[in-house]
PDB file of N, CA and C in Angstrom:
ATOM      1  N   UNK A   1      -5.601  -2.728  18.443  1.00  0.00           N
ATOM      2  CA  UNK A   1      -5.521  -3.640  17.327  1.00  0.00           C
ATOM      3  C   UNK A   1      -6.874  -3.763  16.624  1.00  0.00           C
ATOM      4  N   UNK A   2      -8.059  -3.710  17.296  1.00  0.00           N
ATOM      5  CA  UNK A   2      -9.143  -4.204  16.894  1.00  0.00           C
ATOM      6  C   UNK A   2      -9.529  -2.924  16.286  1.00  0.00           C
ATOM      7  N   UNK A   3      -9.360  -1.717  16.092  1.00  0.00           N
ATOM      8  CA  UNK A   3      -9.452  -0.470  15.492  1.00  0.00           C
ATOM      9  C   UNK A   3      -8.685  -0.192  14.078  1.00  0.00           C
ATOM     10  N   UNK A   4      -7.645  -0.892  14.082  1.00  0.00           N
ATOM     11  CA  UNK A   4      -6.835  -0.821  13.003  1.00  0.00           C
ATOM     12  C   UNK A   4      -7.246  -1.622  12.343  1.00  0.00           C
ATOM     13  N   UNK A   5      -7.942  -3.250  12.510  1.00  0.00           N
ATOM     14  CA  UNK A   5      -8.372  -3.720  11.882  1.00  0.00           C
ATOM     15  C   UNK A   5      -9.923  -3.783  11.347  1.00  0.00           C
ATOM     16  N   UNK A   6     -10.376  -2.923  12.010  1.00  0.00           N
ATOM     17  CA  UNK A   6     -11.667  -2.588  11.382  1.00  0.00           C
ATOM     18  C   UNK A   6     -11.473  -1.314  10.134  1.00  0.00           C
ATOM     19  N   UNK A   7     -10.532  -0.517  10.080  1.00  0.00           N
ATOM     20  CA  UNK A   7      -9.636   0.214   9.006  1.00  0.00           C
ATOM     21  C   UNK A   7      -9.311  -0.425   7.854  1.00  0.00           C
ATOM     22  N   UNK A   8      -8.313  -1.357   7.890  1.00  0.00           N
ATOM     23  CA  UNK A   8      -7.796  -2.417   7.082  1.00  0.00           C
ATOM     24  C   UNK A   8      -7.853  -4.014   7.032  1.00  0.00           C
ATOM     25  N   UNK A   9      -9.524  -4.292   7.773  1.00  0.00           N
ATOM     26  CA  UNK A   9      -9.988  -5.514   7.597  1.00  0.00           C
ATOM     27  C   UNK A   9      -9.664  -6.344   6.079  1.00  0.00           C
ATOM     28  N   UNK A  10      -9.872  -5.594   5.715  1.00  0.00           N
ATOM     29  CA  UNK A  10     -10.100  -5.690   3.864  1.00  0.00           C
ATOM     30  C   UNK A  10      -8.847  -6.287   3.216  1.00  0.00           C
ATOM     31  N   UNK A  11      -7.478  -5.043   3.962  1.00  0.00           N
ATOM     32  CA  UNK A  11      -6.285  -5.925   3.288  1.00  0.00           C
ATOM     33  C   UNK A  11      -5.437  -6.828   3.715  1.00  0.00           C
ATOM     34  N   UNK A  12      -6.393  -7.536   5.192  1.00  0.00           N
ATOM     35  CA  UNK A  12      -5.744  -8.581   6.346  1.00  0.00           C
ATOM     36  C   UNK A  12      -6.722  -9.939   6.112  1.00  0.00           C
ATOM     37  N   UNK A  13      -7.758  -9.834   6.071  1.00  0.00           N
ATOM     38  CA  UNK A  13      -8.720 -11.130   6.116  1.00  0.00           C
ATOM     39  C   UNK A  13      -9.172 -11.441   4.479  1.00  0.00           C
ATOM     40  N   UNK A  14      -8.271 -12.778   4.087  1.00  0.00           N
ATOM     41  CA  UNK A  14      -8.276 -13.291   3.143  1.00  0.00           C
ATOM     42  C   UNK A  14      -7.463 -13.213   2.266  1.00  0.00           C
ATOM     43  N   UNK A  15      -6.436 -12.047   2.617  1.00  0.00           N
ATOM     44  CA  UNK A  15      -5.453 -11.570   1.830  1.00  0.00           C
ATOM     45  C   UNK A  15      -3.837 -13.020   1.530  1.00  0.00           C
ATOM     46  N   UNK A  16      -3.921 -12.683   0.133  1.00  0.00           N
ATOM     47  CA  UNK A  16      -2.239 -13.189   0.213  1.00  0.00           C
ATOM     48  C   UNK A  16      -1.205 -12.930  -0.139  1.00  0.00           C
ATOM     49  N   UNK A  17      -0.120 -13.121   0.638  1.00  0.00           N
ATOM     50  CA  UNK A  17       0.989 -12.774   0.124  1.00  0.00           C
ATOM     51  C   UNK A  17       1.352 -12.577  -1.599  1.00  0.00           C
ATOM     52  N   UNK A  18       2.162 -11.594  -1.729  1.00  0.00           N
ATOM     53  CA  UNK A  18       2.483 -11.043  -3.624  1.00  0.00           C
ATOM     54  C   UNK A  18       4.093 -11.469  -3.634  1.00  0.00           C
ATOM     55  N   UNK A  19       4.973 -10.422  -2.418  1.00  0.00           N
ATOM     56  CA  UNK A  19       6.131 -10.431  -2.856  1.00  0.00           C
ATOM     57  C   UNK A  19       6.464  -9.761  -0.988  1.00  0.00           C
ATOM     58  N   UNK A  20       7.992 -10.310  -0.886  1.00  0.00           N
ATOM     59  CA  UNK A  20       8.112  -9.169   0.579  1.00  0.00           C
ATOM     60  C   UNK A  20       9.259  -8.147  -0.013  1.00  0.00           C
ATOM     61  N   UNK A  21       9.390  -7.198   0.540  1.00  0.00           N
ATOM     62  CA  UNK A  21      10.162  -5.879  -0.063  1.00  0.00           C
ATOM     63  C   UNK A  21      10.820  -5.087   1.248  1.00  0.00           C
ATOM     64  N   UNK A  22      12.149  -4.607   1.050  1.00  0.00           N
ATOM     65  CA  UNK A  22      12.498  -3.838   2.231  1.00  0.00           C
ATOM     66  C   UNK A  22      11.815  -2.520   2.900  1.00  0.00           C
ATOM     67  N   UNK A  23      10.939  -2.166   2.363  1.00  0.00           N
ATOM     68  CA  UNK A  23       9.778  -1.806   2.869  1.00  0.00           C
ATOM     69  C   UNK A  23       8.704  -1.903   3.437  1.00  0.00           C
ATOM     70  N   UNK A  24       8.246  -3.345   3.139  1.00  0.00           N
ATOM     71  CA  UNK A  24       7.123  -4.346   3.758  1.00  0.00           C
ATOM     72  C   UNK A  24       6.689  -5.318   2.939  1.00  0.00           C
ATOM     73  N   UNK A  25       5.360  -5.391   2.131  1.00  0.00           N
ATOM     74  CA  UNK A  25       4.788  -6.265   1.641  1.00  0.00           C
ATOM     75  C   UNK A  25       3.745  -5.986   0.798  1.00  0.00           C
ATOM     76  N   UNK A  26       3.492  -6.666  -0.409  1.00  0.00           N
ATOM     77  CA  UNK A  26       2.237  -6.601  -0.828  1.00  0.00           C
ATOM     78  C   UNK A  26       1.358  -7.812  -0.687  1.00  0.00           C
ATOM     79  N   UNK A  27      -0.005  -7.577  -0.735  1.00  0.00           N
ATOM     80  CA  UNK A  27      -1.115  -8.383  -0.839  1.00  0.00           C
ATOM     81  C   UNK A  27      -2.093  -8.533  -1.866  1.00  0.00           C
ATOM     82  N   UNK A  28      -2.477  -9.062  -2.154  1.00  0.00           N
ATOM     83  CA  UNK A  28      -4.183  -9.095  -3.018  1.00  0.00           C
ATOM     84  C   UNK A  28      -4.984 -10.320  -2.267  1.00  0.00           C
ATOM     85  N   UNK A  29      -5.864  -9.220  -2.022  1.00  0.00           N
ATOM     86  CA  UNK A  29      -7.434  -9.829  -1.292  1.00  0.00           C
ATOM     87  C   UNK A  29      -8.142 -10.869  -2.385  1.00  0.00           C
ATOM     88  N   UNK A  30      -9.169 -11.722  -1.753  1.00  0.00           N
ATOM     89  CA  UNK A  30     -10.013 -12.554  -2.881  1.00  0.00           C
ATOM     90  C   UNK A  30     -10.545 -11.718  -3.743  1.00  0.00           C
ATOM     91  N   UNK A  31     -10.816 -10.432  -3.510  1.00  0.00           N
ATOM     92  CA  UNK A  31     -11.719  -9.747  -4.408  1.00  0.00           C
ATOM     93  C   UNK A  31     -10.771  -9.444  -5.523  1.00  0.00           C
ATOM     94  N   UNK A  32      -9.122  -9.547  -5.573  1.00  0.00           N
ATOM     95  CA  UNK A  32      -8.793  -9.224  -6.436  1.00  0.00           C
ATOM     96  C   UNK A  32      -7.488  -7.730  -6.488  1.00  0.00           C
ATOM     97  N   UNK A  33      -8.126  -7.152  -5.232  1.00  0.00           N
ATOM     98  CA  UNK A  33      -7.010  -6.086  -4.467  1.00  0.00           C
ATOM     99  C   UNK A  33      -6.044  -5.803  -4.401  1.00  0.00           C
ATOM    100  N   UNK A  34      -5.258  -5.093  -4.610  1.00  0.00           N
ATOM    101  CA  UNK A  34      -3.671  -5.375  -4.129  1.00  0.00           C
ATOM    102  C   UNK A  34      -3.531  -3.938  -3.195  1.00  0.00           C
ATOM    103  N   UNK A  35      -2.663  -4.527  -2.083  1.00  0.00           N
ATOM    104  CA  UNK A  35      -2.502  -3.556  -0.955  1.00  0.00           C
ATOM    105  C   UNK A  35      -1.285  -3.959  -0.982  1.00  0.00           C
ATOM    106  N   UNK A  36      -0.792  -2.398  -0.261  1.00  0.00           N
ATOM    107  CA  UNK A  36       0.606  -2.416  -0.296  1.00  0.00           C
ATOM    108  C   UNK A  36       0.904  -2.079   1.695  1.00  0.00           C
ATOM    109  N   UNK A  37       1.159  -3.049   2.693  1.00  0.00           N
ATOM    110  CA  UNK A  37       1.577  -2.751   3.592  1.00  0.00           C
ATOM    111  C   UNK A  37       3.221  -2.462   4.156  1.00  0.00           C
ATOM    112  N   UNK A  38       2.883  -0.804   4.297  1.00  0.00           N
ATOM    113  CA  UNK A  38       4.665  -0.201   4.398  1.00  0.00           C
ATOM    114  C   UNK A  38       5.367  -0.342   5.439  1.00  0.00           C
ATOM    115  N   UNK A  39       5.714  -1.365   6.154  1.00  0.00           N
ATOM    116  CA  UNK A  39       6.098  -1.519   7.273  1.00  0.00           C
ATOM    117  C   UNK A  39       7.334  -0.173   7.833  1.00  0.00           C
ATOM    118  N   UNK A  40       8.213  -0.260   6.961  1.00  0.00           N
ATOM    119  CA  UNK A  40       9.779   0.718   7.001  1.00  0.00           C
ATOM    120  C   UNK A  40       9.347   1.783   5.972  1.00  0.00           C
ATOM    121  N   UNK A  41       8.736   2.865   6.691  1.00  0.00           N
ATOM    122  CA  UNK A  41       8.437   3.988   6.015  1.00  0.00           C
ATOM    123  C   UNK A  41       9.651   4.532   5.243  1.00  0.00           C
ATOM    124  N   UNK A  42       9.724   4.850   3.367  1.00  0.00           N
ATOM    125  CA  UNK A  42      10.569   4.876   2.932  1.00  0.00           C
ATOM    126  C   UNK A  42      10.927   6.109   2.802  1.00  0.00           C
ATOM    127  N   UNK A  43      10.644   7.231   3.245  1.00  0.00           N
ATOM    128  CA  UNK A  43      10.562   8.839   3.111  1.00  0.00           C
ATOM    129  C   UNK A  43       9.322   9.635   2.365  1.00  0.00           C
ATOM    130  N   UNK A  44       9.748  10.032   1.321  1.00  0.00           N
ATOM    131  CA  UNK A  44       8.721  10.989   0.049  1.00  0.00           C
ATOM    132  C   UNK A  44       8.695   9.804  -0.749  1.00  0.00           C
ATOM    133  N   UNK A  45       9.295   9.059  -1.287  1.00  0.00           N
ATOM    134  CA  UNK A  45       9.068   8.469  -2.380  1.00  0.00           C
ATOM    135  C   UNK A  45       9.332   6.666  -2.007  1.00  0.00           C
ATOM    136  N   UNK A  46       8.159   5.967  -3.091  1.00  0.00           N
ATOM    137  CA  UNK A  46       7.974   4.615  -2.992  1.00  0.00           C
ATOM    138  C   UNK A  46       7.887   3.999  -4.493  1.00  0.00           C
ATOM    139  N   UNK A  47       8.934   3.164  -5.252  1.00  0.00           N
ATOM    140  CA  UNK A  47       8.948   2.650  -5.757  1.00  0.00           C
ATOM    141  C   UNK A  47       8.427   1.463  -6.152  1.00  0.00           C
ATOM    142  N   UNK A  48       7.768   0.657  -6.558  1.00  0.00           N
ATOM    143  CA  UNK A  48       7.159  -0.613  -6.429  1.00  0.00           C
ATOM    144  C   UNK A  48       6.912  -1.180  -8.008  1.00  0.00           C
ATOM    145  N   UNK A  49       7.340  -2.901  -8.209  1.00  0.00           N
ATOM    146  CA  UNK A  49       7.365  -2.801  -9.572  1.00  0.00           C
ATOM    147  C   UNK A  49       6.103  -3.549  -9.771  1.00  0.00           C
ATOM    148  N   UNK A  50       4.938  -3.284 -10.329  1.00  0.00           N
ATOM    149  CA  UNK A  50       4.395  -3.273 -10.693  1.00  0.00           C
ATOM    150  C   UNK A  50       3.805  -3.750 -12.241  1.00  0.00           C
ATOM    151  N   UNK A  51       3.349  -4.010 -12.855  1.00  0.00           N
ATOM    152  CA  UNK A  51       3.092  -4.020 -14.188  1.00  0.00           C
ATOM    153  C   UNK A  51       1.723  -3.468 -14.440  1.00  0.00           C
ATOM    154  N   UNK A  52       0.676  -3.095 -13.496  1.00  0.00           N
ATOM    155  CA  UNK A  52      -0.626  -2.455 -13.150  1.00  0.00           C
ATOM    156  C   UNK A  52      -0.665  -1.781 -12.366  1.00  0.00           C
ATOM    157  N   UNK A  53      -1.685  -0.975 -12.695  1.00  0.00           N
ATOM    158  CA  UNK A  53      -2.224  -0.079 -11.189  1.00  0.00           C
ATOM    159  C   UNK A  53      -1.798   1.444 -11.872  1.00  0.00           C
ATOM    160  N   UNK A  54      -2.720   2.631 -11.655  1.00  0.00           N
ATOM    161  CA  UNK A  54      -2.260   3.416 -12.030  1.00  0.00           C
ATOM    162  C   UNK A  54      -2.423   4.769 -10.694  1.00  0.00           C
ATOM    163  N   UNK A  55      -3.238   4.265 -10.315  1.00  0.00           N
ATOM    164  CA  UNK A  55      -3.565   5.310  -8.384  1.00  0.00           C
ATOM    165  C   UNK A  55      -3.669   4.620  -7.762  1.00  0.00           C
ATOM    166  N   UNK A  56      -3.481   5.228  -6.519  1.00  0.00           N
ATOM    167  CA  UNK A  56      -3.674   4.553  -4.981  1.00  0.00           C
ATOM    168  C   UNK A  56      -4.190   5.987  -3.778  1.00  0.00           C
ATOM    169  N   UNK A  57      -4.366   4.882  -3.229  1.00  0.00           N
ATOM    170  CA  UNK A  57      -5.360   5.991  -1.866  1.00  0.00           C
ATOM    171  C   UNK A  57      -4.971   5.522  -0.526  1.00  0.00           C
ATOM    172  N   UNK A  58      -5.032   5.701   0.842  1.00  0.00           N
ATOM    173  CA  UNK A  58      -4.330   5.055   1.854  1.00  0.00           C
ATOM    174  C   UNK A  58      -5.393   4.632   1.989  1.00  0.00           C
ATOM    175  N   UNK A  59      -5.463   3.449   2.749  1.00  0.00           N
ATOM    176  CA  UNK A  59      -6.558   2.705   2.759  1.00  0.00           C
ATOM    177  C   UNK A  59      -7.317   3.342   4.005  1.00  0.00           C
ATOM    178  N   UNK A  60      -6.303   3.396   5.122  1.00  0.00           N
ATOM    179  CA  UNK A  60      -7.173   4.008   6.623  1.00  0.00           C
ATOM    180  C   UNK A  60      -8.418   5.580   5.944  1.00  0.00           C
ATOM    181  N   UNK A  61      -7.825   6.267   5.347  1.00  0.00           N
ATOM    182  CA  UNK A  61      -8.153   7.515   5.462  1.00  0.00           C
ATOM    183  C   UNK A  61      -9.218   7.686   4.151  1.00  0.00           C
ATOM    184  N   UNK A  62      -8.831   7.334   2.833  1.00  0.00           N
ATOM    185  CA  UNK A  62      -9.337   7.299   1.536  1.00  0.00           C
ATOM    186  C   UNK A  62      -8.663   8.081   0.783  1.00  0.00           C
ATOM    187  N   UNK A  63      -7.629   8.812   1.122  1.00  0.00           N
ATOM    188  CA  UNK A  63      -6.600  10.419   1.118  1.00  0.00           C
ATOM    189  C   UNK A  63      -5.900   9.557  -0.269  1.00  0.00           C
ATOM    190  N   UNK A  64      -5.709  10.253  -1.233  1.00  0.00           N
ATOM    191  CA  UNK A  64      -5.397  10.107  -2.482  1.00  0.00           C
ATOM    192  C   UNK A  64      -4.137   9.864  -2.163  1.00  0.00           C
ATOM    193  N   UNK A  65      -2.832   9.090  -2.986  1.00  0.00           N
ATOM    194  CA  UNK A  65      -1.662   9.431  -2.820  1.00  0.00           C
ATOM    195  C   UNK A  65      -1.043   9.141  -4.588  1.00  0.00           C
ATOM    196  N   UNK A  66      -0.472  10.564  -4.251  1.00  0.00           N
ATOM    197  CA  UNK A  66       0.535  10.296  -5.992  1.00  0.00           C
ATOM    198  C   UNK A  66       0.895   9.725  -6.611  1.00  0.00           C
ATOM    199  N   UNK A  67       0.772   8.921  -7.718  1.00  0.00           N
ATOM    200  CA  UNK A  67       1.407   8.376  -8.658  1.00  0.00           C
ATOM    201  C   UNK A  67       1.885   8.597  -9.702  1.00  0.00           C
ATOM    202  N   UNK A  68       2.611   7.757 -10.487  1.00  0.00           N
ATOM    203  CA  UNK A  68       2.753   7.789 -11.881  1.00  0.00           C
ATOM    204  C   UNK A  68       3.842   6.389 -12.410  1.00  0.00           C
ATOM    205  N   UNK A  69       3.426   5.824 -13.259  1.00  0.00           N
ATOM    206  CA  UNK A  69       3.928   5.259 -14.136  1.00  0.00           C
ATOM    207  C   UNK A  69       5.042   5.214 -14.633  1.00  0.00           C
ATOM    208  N   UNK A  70       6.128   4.376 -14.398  1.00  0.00           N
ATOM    209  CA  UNK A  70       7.326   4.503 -15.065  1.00  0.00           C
ATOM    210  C   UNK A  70       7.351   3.019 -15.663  1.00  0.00           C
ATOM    211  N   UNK A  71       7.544   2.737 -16.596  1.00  0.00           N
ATOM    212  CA  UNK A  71       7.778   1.697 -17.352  1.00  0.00           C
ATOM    213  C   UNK A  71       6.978   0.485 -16.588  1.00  0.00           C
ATOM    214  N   UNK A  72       7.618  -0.608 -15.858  1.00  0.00           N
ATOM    215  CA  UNK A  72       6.899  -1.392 -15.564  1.00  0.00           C
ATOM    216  C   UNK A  72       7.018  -1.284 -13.878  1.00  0.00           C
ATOM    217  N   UNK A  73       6.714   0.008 -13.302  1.00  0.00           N
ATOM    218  CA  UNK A  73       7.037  -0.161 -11.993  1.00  0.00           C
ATOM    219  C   UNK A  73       5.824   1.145 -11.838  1.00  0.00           C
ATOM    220  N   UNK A  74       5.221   1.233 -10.513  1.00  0.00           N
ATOM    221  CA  UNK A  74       4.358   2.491  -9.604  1.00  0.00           C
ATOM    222  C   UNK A  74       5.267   3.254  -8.967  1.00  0.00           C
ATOM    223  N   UNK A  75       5.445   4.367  -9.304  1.00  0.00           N
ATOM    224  CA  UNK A  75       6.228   5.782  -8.437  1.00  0.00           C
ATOM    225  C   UNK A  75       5.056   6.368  -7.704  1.00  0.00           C
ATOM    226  N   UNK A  76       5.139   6.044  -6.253  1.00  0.00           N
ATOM    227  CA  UNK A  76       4.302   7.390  -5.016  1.00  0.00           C
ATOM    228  C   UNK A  76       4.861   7.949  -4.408  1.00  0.00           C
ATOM    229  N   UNK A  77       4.307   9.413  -4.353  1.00  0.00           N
ATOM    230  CA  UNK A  77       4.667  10.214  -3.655  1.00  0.00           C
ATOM    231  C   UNK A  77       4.231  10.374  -2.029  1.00  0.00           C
ATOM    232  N   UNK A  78       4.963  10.190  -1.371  1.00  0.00           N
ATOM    233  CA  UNK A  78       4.202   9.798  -0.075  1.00  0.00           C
ATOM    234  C   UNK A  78       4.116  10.914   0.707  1.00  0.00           C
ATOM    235  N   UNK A  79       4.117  11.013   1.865  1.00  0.00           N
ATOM    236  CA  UNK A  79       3.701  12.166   3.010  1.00  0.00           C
ATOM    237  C   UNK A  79       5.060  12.168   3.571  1.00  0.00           C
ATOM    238  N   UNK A  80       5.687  12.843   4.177  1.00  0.00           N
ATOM    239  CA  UNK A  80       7.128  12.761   4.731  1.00  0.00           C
ATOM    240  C   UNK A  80       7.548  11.725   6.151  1.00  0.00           C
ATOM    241  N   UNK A  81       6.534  11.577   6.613  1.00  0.00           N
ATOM    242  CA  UNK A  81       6.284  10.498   8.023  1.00  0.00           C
ATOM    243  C   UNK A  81       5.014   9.604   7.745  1.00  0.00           C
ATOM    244  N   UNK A  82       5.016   8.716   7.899  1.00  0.00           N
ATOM    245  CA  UNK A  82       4.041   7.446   7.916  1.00  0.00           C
ATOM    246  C   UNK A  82       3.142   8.299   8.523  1.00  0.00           C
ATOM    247  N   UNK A  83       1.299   7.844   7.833  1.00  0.00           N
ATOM    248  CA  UNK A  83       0.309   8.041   8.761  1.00  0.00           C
ATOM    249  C   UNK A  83       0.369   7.365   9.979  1.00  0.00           C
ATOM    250  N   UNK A  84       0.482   5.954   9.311  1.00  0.00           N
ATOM    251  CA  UNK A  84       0.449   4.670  10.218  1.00  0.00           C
ATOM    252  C   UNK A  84       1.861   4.335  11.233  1.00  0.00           C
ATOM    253  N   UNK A  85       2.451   4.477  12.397  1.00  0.00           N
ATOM    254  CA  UNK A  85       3.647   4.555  11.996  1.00  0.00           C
ATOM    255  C   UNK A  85       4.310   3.068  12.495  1.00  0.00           C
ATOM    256  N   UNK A  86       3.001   1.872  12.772  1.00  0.00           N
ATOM    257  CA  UNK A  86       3.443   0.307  12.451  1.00  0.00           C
ATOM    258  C   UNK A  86       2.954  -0.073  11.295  1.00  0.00           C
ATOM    259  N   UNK A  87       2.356   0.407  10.607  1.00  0.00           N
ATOM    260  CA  UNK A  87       1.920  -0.430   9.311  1.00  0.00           C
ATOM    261  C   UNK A  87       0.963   0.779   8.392  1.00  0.00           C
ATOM    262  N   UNK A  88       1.341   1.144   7.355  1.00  0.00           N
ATOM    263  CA  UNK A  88       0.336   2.174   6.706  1.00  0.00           C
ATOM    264  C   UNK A  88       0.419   1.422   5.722  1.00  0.00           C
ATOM    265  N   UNK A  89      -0.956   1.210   4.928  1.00  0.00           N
ATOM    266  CA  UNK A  89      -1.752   0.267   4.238  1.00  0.00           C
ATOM    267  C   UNK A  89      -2.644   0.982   2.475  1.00  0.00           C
ATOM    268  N   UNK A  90      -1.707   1.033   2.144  1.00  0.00           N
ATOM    269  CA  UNK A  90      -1.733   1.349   1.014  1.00  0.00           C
ATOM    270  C   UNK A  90      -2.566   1.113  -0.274  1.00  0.00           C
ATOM    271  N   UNK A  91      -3.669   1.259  -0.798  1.00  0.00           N
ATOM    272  CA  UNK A  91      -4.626   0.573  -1.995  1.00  0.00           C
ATOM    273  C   UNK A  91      -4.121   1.166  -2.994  1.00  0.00           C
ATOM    274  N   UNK A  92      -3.526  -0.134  -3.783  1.00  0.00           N
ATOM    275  CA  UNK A  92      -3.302   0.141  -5.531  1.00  0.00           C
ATOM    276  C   UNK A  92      -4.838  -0.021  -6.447  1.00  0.00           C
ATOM    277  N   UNK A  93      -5.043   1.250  -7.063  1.00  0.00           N
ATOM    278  CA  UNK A  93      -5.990   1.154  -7.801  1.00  0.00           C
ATOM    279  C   UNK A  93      -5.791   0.544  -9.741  1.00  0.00           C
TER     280      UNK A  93
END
């Protein structure tokens, strides 16, 4: 535990709740952040509605992950199996 959270300190300490989703959850930190924690890995693709944000990166690793813009929602392209496979922690840029 104490490894994972030295990883994703950032989107656990201080963070608050956005919205919960059958996928997991989002957050934004005081700084302003929004993390996306994927609890129920959704396959290749992650929908999220959004009205900002145009990239994201996994937070553990820094590993870029796909996006794009559809109207008022974030389309990612994900990896086919969770990095994380209790919680992979997602940074909306």
């Amino acid at each position: 535990m104490g490894q994972w959270l030295r990883a994703h300190g950032e989107a656990v300490y201080g963070a608050r709740p956005l919205a919960r989703h059958e996928w997991g959850y989002a957050v934004r930190n005081a700084a302003g952040q929004l993390y996306l924690h994927v609890l129920n890995w959704p396959g290749t693709s992650l929908d999220v509605p959004l009205p900002q944000g145009r990239s994201a990166r996994l937070l553990a690793s820094g590993s870029p992950v796909a996006a794009r813009r559809e109207g008022g929602r974030l389309v990612l392209s994900l990896p086919p199996v969770a990095p994380d496979p209790a919680d992979t922690v997602i940074a909306i840029e």
